[in-house]
N, C-alpha and C. Protein backbone atom coordinates (compact mmCIF):
# COMPACT_ATOMS: atom_id res chain seq x y z
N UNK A 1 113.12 46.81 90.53
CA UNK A 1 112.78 47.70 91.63
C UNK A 1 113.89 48.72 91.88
N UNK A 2 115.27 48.27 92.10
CA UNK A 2 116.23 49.34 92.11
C UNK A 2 116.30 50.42 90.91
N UNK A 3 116.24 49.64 89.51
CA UNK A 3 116.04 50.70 88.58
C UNK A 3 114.96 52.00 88.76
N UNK A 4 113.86 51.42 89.51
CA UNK A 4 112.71 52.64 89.38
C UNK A 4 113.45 53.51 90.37
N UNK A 5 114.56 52.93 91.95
CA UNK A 5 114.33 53.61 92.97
C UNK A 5 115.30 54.67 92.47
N UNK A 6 116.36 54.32 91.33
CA UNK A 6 118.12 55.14 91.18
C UNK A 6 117.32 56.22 89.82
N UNK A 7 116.13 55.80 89.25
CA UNK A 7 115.59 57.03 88.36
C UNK A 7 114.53 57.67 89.43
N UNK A 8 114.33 57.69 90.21
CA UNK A 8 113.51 58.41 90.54
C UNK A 8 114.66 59.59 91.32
N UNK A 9 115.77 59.14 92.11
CA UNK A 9 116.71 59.86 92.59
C UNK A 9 117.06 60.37 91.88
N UNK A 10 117.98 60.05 90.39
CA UNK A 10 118.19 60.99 89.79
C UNK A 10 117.34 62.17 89.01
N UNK A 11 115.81 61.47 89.03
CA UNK A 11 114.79 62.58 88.99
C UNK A 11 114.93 63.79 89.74
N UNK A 12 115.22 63.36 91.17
CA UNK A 12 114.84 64.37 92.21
C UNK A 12 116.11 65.57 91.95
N UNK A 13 117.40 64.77 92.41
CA UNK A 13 119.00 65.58 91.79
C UNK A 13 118.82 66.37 90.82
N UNK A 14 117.88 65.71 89.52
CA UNK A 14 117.66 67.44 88.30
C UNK A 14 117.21 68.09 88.89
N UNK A 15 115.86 67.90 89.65
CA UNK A 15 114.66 68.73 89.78
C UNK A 15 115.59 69.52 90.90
N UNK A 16 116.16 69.29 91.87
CA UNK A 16 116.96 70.15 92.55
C UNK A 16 117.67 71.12 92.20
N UNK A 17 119.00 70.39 91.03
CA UNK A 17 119.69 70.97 90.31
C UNK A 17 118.93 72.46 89.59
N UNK A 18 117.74 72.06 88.78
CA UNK A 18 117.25 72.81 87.92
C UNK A 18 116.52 73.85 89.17
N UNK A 19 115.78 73.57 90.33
CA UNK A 19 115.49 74.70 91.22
C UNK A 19 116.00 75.40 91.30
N UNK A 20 117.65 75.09 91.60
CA UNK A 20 118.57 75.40 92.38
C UNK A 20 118.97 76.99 90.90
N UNK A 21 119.16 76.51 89.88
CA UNK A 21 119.40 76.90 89.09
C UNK A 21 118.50 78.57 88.43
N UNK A 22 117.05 78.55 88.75
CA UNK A 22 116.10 79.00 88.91
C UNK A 22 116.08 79.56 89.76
N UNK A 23 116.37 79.65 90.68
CA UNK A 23 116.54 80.70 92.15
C UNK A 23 117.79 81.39 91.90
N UNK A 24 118.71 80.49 91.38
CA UNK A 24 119.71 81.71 90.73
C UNK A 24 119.69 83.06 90.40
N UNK A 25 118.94 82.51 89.09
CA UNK A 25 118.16 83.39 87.89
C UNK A 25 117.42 84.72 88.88
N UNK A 26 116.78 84.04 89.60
CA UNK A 26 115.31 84.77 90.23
C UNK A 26 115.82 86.09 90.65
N UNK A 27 117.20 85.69 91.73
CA UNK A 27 118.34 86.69 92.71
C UNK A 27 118.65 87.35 91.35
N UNK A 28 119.71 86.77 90.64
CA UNK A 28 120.01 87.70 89.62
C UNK A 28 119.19 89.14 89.29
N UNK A 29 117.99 88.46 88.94
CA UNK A 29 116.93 89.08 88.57
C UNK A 29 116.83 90.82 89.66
N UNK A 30 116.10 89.72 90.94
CA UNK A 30 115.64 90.99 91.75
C UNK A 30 117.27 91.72 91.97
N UNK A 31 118.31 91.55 91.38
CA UNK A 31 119.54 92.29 92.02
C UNK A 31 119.63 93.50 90.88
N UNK A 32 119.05 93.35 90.03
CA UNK A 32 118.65 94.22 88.96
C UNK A 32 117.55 95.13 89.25
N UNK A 33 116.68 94.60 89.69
CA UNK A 33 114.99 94.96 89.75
C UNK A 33 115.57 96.31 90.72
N UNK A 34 114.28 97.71 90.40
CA UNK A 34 114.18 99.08 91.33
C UNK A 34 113.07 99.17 91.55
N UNK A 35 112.44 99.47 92.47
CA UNK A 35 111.02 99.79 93.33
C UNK A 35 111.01 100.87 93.38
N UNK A 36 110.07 101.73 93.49
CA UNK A 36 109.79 103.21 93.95
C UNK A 36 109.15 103.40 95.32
N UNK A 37 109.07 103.85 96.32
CA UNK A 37 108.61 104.01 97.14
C UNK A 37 108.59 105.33 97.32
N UNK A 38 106.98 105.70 97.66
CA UNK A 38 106.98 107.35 97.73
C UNK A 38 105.81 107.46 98.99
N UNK A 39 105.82 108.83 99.18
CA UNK A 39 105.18 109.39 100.62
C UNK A 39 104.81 110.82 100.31
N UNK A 40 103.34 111.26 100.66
CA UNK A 40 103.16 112.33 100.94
C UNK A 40 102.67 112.78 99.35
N UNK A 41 101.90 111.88 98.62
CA UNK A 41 101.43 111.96 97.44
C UNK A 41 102.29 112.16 96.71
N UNK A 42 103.73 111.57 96.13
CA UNK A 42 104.69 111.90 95.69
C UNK A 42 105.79 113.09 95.93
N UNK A 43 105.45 113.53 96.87
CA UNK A 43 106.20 114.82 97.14
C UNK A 43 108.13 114.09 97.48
N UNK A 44 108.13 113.20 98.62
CA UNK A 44 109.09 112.10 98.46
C UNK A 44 109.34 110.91 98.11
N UNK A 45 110.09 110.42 97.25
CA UNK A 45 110.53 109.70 96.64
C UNK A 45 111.79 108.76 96.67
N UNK A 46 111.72 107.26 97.38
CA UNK A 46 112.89 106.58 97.08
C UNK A 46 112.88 105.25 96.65
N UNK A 47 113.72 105.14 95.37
CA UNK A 47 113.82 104.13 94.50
C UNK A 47 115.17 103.41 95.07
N UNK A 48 114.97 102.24 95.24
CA UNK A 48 115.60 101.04 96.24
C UNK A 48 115.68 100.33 95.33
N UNK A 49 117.15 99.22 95.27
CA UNK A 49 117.49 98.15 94.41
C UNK A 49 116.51 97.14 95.30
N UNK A 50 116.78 95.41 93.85
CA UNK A 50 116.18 94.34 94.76
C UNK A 50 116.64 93.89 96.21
N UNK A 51 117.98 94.78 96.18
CA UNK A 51 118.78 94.16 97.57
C UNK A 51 118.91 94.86 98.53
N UNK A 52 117.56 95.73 98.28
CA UNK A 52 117.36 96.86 99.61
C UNK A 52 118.39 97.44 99.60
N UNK A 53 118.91 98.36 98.41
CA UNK A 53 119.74 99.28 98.47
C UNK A 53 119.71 100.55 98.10
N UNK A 54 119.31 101.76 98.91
CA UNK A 54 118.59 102.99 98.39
C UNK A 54 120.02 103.47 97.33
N UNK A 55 119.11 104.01 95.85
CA UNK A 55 119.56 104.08 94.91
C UNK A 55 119.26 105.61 94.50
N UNK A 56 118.35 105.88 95.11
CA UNK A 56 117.74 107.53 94.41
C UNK A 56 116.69 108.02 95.56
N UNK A 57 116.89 109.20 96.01
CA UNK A 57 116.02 109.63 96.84
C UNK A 57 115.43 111.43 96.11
N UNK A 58 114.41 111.47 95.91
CA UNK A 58 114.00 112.43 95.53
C UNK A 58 112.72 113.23 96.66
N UNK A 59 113.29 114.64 96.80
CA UNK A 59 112.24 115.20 97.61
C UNK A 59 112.15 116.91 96.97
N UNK A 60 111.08 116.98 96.97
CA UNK A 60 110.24 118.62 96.66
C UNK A 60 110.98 119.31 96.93
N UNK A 61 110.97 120.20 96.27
CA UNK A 61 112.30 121.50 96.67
C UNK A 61 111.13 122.50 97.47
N UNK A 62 109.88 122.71 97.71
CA UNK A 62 109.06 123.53 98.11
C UNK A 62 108.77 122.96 99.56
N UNK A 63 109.03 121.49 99.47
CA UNK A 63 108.70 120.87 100.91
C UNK A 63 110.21 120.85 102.03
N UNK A 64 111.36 120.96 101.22
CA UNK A 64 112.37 121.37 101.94
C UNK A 64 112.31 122.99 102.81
N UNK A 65 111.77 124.01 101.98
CA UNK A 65 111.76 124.99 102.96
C UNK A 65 110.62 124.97 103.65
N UNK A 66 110.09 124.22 103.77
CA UNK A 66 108.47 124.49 104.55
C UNK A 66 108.72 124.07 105.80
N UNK A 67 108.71 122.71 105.97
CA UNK A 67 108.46 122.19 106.85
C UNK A 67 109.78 120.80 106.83
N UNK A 68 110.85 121.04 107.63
CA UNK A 68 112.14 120.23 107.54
C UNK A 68 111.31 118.88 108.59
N UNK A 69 110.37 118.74 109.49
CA UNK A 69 110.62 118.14 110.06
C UNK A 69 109.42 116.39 109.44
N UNK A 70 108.68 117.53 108.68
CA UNK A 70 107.58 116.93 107.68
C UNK A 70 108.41 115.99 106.61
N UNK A 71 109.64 116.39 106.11
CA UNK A 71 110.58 115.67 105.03
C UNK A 71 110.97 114.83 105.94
N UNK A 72 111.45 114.66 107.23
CA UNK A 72 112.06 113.76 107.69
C UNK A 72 111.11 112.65 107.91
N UNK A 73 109.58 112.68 108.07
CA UNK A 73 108.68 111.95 108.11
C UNK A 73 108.48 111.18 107.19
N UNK A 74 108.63 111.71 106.56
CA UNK A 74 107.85 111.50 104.49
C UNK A 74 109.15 110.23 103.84
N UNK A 75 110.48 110.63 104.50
CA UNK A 75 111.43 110.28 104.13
C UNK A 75 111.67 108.77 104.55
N UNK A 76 111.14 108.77 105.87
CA UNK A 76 110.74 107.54 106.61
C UNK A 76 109.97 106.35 106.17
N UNK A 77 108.56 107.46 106.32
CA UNK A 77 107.34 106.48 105.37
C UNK A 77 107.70 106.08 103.48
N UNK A 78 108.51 107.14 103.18
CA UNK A 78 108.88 106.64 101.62
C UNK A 78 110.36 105.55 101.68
N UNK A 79 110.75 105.33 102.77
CA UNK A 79 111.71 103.67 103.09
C UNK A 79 111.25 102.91 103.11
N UNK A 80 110.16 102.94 104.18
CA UNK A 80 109.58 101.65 104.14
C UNK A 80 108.71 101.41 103.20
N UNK A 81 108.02 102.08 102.57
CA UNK A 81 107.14 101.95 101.30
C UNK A 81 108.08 100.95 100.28
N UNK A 82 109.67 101.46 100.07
CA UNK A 82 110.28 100.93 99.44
C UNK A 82 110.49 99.65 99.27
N UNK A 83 110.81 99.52 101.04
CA UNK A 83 110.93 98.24 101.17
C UNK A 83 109.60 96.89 101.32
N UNK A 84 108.82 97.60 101.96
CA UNK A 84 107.66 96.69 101.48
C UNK A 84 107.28 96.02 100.12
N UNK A 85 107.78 97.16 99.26
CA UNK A 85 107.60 96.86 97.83
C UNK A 85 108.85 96.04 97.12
N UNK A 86 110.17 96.08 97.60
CA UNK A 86 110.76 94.50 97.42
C UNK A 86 110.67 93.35 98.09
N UNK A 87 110.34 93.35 99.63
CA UNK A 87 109.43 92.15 99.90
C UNK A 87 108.61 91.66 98.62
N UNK A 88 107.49 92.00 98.71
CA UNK A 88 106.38 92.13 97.79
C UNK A 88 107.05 91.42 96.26
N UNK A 89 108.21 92.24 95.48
CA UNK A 89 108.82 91.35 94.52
C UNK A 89 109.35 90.35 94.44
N UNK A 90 110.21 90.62 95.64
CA UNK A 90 110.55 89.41 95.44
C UNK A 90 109.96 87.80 96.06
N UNK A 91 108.73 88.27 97.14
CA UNK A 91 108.04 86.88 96.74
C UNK A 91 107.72 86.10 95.75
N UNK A 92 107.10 87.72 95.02
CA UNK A 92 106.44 87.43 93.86
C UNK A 92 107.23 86.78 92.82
N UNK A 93 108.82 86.83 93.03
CA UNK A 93 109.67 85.90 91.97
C UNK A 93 109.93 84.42 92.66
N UNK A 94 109.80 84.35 93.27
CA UNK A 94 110.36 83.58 94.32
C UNK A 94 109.21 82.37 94.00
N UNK A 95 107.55 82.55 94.39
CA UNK A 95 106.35 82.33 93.92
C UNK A 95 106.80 81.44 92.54
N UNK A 96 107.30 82.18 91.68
CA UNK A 96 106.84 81.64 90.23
C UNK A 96 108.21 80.83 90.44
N UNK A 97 109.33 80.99 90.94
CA UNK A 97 110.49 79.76 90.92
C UNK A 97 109.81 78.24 91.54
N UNK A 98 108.66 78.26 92.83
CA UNK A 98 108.32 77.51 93.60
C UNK A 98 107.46 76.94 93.03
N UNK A 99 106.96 77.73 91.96
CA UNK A 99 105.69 77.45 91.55
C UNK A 99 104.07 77.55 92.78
N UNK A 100 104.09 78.84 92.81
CA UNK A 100 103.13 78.92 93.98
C UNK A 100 103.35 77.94 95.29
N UNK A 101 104.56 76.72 96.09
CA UNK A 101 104.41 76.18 96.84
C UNK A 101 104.53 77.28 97.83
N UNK A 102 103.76 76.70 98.82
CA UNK A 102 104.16 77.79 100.52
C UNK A 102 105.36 77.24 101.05
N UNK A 103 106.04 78.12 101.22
CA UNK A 103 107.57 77.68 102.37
C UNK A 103 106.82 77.82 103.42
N UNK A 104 107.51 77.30 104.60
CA UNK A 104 107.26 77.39 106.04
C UNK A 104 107.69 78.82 106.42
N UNK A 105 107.75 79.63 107.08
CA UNK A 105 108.38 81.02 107.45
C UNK A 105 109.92 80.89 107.68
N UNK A 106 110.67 81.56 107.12
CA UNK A 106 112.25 81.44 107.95
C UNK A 106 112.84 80.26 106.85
N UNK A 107 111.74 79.43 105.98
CA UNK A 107 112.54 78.52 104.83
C UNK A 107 113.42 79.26 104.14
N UNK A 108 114.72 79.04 103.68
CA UNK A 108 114.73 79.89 102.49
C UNK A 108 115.61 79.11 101.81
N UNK A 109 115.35 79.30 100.18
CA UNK A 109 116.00 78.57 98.65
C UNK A 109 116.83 79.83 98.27
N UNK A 110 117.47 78.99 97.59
CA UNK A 110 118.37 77.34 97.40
C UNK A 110 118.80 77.11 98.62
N UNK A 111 118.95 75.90 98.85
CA UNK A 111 118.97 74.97 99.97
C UNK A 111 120.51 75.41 100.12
């Protein structure tokens, strides 16, 4: 009986270990990963690292003299576009580390 209970623990210790290990990877990953986020049918443009770090902002040279207050809009809605869209990844890595399990809200791996 102790033998099954000290392999099943050390079952659990890999399976941790190896999560643990896998969420590594995952961060690694999205710390690499760039999103695009754009507004205003592409007119603005900002490409954000996985770690929500604006990396490139591109805007219309025709929409700069037009209308300054329209870019500041566009510029807005193309942030958060950004960032919605690494949410969005990085569940989606996060997902395949968990293997589709649901966390509770506010969980977060590696432990």
């Amino acid at each position: 009986m102790r033998g099954g209970l000290g392999n099943i623990l050390q079952q659990a210790q890999k399976m941790q270990e190896d999560l643990q290990k896998q969420m590594a990877q995952a961060q690694k990953e999205l710390e690499s990963a760039e999103v695009v986020g754009s507004a205003g049918g592409g007119m603005v443009s900002v490409t954000m690292s996985g770690r929500h770090e604006a990396r490139r902002v591109r805007i219309d040279a025709n929409l700069l003299k037009d209308d300054p207050e329209m870019v500041e809009d566009l510029l807005a809605a193309a942030i958060n576009d950004a960032v919605n869209k690494v949410a969005e990844l990085s569940s989606s890595r996060m997902a395949k580390v968990t293997g589709g399990m649901n966390l509770p809200p506010g969980f977060k791996l590696p432990f």
